[in-house]
Structures are given as structure tokens and as C-alpha cells.
PDB file of N, CA and C in Angstrom:
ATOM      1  N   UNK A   1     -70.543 156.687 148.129  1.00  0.00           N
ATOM      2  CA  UNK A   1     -70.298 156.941 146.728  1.00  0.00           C
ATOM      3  C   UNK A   1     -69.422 158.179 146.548  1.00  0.00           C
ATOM      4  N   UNK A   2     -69.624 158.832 147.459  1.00  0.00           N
ATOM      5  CA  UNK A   2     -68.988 160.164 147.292  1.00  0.00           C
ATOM      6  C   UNK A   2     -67.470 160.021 147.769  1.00  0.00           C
ATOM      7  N   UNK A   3     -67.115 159.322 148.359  1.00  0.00           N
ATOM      8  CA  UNK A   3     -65.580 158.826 148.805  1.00  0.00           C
ATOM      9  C   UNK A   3     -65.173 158.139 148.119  1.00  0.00           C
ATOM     10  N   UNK A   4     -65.470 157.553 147.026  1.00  0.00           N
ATOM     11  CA  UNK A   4     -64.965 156.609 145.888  1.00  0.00           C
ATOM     12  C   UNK A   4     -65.033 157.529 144.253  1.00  0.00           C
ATOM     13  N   UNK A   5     -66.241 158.497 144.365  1.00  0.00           N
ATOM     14  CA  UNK A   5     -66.047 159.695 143.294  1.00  0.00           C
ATOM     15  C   UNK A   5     -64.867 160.455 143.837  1.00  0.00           C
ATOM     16  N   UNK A   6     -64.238 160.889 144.620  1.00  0.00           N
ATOM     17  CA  UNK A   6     -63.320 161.554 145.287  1.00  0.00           C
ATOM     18  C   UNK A   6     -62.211 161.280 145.052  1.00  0.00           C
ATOM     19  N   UNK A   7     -62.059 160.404 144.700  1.00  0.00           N
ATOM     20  CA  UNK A   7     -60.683 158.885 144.858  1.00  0.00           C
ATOM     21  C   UNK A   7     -60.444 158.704 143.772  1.00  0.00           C
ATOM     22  N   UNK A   8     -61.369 159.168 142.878  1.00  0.00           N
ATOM     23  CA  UNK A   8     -61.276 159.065 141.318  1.00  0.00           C
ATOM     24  C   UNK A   8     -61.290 160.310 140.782  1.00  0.00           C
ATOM     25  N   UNK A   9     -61.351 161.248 141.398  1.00  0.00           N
ATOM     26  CA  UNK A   9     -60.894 162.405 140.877  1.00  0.00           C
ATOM     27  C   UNK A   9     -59.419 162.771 141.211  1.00  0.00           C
ATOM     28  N   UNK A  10     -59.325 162.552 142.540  1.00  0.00           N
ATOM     29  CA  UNK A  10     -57.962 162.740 142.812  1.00  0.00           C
ATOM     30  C   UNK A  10     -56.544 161.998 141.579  1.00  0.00           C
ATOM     31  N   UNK A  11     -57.263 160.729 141.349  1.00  0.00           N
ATOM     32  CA  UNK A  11     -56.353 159.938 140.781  1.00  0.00           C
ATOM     33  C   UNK A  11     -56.296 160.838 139.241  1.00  0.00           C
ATOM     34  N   UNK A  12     -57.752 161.101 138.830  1.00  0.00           N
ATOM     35  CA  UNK A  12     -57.004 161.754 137.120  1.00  0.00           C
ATOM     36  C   UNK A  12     -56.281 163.317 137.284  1.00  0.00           C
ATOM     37  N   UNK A  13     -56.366 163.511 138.773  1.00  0.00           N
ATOM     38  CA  UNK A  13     -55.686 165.002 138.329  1.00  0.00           C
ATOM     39  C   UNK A  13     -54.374 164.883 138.640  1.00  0.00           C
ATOM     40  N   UNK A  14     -53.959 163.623 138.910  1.00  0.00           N
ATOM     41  CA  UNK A  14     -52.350 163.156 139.635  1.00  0.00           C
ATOM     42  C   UNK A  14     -51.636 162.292 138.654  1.00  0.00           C
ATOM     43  N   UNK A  15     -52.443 161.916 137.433  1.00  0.00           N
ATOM     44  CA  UNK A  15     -52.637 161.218 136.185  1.00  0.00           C
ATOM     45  C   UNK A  15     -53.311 161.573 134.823  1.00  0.00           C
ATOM     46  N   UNK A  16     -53.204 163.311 134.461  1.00  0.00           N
ATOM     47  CA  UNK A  16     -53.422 163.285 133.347  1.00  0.00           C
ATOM     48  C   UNK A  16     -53.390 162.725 132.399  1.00  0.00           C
ATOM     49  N   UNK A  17     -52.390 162.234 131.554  1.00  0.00           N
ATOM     50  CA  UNK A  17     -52.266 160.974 130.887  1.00  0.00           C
ATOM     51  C   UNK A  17     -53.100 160.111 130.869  1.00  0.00           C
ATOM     52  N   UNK A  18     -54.610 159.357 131.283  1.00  0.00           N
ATOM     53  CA  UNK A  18     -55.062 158.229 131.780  1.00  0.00           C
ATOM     54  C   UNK A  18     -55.904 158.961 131.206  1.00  0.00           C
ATOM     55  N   UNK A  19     -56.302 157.831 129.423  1.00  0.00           N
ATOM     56  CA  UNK A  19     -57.303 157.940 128.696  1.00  0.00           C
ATOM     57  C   UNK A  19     -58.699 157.827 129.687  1.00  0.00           C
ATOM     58  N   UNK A  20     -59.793 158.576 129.358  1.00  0.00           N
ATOM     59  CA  UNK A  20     -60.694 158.613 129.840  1.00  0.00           C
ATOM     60  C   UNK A  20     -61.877 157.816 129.391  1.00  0.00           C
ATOM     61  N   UNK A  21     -61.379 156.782 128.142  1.00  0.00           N
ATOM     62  CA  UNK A  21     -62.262 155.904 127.444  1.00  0.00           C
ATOM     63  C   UNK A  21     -61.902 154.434 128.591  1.00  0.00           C
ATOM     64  N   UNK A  22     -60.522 154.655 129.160  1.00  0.00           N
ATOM     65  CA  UNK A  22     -60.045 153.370 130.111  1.00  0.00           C
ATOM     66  C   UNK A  22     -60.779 153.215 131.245  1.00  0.00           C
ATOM     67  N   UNK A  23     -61.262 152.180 131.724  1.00  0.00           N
ATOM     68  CA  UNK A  23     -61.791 151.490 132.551  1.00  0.00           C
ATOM     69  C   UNK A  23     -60.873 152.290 133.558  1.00  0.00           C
ATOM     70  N   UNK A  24     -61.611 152.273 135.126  1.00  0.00           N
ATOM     71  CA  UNK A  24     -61.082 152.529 136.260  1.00  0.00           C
ATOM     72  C   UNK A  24     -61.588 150.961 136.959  1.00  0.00           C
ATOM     73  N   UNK A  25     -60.293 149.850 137.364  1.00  0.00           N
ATOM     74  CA  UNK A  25     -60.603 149.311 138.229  1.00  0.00           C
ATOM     75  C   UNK A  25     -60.414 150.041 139.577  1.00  0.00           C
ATOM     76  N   UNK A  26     -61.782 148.945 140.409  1.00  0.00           N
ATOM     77  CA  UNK A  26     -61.638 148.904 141.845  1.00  0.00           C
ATOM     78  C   UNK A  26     -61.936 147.882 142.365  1.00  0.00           C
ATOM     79  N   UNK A  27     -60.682 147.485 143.444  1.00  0.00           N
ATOM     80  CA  UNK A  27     -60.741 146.724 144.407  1.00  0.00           C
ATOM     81  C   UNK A  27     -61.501 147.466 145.629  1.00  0.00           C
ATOM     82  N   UNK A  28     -62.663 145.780 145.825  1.00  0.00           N
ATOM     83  CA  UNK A  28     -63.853 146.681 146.966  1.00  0.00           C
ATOM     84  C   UNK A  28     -62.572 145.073 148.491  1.00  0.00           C
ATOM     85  N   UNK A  29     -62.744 145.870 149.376  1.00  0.00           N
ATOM     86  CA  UNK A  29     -62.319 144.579 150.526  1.00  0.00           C
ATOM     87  C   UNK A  29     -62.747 144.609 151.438  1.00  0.00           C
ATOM     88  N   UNK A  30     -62.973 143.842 152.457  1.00  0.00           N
ATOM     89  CA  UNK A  30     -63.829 143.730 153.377  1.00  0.00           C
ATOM     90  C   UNK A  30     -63.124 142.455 154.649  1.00  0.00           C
ATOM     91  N   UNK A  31     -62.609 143.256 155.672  1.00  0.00           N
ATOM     92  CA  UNK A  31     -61.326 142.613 156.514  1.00  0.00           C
ATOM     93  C   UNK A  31     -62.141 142.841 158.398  1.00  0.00           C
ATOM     94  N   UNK A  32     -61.863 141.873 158.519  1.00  0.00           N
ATOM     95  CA  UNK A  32     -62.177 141.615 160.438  1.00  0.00           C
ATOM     96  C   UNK A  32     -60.913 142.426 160.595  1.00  0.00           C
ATOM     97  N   UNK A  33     -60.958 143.224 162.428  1.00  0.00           N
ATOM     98  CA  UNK A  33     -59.887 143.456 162.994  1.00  0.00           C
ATOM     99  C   UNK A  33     -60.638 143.394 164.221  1.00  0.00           C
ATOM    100  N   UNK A  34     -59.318 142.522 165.227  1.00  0.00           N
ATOM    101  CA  UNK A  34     -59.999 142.591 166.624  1.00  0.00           C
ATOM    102  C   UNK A  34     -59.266 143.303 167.318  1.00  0.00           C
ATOM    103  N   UNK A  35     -59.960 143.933 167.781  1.00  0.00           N
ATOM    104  CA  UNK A  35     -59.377 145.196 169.040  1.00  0.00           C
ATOM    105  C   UNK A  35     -59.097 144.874 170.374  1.00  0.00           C
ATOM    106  N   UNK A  36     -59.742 144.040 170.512  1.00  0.00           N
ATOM    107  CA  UNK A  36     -59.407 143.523 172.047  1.00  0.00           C
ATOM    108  C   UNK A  36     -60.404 142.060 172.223  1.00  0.00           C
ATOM    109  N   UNK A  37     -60.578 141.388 173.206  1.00  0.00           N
ATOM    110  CA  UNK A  37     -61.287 140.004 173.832  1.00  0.00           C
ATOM    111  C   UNK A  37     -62.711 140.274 173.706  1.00  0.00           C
ATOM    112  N   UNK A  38     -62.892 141.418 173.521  1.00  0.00           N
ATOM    113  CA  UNK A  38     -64.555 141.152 173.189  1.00  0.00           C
ATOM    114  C   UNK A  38     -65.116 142.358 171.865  1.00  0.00           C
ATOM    115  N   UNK A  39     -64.100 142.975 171.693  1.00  0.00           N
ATOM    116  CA  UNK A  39     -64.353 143.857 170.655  1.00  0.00           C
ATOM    117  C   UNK A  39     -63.821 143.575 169.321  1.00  0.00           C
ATOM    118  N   UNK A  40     -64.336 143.387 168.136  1.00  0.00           N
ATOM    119  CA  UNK A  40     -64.249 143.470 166.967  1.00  0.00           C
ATOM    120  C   UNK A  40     -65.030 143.884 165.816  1.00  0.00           C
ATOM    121  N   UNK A  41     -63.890 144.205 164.723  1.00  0.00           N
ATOM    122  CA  UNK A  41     -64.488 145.473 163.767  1.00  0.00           C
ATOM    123  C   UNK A  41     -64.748 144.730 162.161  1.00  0.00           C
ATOM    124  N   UNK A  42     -65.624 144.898 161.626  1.00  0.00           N
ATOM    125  CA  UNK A  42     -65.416 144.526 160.054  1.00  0.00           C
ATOM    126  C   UNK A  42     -65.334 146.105 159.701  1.00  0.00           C
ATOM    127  N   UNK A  43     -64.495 146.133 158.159  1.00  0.00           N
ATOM    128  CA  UNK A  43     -63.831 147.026 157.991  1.00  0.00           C
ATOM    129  C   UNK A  43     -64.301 146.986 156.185  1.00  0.00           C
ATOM    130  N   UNK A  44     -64.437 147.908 155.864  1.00  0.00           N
ATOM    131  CA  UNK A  44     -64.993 147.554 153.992  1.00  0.00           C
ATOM    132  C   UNK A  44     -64.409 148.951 153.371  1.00  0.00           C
ATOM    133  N   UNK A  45     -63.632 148.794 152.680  1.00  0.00           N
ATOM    134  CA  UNK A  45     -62.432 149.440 151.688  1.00  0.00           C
ATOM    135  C   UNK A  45     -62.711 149.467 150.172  1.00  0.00           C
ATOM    136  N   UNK A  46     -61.715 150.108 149.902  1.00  0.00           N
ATOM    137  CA  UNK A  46     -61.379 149.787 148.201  1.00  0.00           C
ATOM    138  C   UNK A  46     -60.536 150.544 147.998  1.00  0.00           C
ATOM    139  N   UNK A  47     -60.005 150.095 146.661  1.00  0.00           N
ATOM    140  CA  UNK A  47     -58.566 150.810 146.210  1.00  0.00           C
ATOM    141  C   UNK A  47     -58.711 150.684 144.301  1.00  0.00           C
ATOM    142  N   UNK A  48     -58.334 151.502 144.161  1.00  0.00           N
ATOM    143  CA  UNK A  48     -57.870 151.926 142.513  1.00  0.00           C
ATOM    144  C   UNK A  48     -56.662 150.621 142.138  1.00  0.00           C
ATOM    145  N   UNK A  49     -56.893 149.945 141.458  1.00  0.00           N
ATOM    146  CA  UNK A  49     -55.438 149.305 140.463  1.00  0.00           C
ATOM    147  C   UNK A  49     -54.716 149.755 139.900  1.00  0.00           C
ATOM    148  N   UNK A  50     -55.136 151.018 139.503  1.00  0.00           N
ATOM    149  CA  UNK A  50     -54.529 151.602 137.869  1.00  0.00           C
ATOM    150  C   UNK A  50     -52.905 152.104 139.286  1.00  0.00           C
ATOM    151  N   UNK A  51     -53.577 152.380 140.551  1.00  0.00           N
ATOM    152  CA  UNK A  51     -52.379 152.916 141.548  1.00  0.00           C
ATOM    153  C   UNK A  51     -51.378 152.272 141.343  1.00  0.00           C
ATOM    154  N   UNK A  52     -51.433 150.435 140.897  1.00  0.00           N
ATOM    155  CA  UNK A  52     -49.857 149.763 141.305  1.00  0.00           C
ATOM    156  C   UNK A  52     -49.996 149.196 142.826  1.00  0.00           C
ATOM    157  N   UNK A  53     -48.490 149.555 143.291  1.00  0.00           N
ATOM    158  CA  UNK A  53     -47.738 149.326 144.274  1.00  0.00           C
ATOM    159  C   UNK A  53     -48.735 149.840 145.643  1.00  0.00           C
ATOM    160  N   UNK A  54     -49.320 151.233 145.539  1.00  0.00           N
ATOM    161  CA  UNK A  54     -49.925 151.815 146.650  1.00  0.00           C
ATOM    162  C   UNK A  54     -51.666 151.585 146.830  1.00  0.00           C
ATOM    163  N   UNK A  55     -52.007 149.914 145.697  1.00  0.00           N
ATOM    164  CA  UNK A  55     -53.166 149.035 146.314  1.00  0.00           C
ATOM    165  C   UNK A  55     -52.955 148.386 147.588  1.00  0.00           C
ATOM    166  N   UNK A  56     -51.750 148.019 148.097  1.00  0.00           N
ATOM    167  CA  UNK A  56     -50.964 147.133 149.038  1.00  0.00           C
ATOM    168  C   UNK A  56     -50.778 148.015 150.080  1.00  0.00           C
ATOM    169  N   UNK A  57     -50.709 149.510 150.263  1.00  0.00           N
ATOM    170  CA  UNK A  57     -50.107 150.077 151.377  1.00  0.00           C
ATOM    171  C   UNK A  57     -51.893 150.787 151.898  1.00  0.00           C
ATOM    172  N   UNK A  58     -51.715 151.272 153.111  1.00  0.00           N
ATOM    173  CA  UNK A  58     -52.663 152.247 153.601  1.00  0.00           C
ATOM    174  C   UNK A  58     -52.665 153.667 152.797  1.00  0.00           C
ATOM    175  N   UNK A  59     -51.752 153.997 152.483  1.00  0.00           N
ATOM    176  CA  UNK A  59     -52.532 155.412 151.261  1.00  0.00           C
ATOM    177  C   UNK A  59     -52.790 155.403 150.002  1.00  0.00           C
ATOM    178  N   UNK A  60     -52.616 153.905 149.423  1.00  0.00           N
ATOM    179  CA  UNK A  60     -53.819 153.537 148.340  1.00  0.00           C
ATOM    180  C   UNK A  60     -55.379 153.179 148.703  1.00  0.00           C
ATOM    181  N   UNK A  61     -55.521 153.146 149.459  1.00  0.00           N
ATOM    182  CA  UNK A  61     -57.240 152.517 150.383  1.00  0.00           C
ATOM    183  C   UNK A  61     -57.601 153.865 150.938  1.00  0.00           C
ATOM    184  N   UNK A  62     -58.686 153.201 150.375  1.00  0.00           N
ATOM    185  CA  UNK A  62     -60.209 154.295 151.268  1.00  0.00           C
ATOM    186  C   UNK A  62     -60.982 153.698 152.085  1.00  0.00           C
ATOM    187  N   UNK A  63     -61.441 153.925 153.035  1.00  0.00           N
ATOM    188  CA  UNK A  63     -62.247 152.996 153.527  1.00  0.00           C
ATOM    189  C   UNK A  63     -63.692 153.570 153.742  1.00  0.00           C
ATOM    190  N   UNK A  64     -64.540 152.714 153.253  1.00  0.00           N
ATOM    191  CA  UNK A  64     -65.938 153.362 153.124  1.00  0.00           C
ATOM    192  C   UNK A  64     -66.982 152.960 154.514  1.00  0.00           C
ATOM    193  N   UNK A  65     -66.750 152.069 155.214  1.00  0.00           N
ATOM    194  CA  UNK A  65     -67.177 152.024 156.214  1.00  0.00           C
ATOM    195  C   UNK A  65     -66.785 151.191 157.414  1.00  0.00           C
ATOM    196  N   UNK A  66     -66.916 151.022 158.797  1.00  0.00           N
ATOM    197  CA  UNK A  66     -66.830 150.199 159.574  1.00  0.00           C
ATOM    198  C   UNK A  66     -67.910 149.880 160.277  1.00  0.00           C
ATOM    199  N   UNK A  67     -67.950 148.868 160.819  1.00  0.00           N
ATOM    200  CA  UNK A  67     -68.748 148.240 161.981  1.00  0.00           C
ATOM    201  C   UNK A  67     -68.572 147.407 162.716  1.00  0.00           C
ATOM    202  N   UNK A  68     -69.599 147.495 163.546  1.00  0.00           N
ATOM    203  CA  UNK A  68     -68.670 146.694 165.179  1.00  0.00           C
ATOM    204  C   UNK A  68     -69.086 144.934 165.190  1.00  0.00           C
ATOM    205  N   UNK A  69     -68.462 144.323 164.856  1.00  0.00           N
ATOM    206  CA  UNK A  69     -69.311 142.989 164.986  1.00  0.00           C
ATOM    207  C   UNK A  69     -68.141 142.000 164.251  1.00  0.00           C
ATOM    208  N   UNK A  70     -68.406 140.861 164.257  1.00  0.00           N
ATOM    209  CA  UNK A  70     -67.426 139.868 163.618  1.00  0.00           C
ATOM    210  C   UNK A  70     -67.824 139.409 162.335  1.00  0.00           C
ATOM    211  N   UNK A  71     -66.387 138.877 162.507  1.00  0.00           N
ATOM    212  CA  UNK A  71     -65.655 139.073 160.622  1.00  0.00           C
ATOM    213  C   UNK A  71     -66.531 137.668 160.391  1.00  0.00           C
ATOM    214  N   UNK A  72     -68.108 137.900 159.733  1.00  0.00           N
ATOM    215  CA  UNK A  72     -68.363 137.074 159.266  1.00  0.00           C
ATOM    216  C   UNK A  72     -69.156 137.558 158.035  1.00  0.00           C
ATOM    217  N   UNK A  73     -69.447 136.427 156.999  1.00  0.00           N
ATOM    218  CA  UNK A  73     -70.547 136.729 155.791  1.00  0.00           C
ATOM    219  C   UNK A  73     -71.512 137.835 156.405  1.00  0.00           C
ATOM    220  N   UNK A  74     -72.226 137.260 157.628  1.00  0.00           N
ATOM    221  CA  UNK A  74     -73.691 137.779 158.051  1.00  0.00           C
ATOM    222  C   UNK A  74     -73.465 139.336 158.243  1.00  0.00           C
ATOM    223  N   UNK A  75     -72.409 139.350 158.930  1.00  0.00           N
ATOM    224  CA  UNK A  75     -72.208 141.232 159.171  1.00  0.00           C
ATOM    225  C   UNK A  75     -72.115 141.731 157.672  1.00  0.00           C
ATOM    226  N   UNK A  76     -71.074 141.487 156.699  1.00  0.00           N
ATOM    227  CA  UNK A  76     -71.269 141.789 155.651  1.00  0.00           C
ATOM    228  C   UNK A  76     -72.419 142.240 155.260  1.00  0.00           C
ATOM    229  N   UNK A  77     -73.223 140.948 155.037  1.00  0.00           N
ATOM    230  CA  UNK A  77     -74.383 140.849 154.120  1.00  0.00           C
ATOM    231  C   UNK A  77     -75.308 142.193 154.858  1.00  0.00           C
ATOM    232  N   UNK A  78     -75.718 142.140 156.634  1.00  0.00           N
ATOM    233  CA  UNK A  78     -76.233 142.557 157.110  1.00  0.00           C
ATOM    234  C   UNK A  78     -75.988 144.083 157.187  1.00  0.00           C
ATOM    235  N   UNK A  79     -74.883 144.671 157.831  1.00  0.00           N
ATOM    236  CA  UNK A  79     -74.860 145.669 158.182  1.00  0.00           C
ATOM    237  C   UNK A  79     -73.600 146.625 156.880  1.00  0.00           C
ATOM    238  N   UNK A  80     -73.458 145.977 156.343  1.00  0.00           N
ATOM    239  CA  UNK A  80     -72.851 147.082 154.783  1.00  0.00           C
ATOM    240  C   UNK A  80     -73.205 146.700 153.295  1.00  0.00           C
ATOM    241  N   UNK A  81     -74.527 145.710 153.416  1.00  0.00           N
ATOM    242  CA  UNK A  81     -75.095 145.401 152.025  1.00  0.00           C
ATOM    243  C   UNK A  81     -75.797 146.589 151.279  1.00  0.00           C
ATOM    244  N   UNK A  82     -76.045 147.713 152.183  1.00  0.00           N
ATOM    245  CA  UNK A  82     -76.460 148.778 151.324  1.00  0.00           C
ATOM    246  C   UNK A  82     -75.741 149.299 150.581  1.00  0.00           C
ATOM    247  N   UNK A  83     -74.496 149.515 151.237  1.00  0.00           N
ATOM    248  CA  UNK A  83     -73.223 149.857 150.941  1.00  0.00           C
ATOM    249  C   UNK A  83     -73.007 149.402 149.803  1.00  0.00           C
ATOM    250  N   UNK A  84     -72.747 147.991 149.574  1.00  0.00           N
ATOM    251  CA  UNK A  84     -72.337 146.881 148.760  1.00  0.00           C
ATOM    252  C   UNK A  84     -73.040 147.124 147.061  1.00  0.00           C
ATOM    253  N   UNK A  85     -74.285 147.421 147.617  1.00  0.00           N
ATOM    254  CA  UNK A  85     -75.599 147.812 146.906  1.00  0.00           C
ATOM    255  C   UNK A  85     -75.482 148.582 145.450  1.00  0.00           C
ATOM    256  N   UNK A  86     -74.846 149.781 146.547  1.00  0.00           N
ATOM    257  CA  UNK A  86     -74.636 150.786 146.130  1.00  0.00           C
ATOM    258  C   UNK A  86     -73.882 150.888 145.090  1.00  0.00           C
ATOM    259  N   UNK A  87     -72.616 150.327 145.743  1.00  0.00           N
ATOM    260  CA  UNK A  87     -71.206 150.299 144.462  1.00  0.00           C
ATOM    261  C   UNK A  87     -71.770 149.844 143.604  1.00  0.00           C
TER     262      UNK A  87
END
């Protein structure tokens, strides 16, 4: 929570302008990466909209956690549903 309060502070002090009655979207994502033949990572992110263009690149994203296991529902559900929870 505290890396996504962070992310939203950064953004209104880089964006004065940005009524404070306006909604802040966030994109939450959640992506497999395999590292090698027996190693792989699920990966769980999010990004601001109000950003534009830099939802699409690596320095619009935060990433709130990783773990070691495959890109399936079950890891999701299992090992970052607190996470998930949380948001």
C-alpha cells in the first residue's frame, strides 16, 4: 500500500493542476516471466492512467510484488491474494 500511496504522491506533485475531487485510476497487472528452463516468476504491478503514454513503458509501473512460480490463476490467487486484498 505504501508503494502505490507513493506513486500517488509523486504524481500530484509533478501535476499540480489535477483536481483533487478526480478519480485516480489504476491499472493493477499481473505477468509470468521465465528466466530460464526451470525458473519462473509471476510479477504483479500497477500503473496510474492519468500518466498517458508512460502506462506502456517501465517508468510508469511499480511493481508491488514478485514470486517464484508459474504464470497461473493458482499462484495469483495463492501467493499475492493478500496483496490483491489489500488494494
Amino acid at each position: 500500500m505504501d508503494t502505490l500511496q507513493d506513486h500517488i504522491r509523486e504524481y500530484f506533485k509533478s501535476h499540480p493542476h489535477h483536481s483533487l475531487e478526480e478519480l485516480i485510476k489504476v491499472k493493477i497487472n499481473g505477468d509470468g516471466a521465465k528466466l530460464s528452463r526451470t525458473t519462473n516468476f509471476m510479477i504483479l504491478s500497477f500503473s496510474l492512467l492519468q500518466t498517458g503514454d508512460r502506462v506502456m513503458s517501465s517508468k510508469g509501473n511499480r511493481t508491488l510484488c514478485i514470486v517464484n512460480g508459474l504464470e497461473k490463476y493458482d499462484t495469483l490467487k495463492t501467493s499475492m491474494g493478500s496483496v490483491i486484498s489489500h488494494i
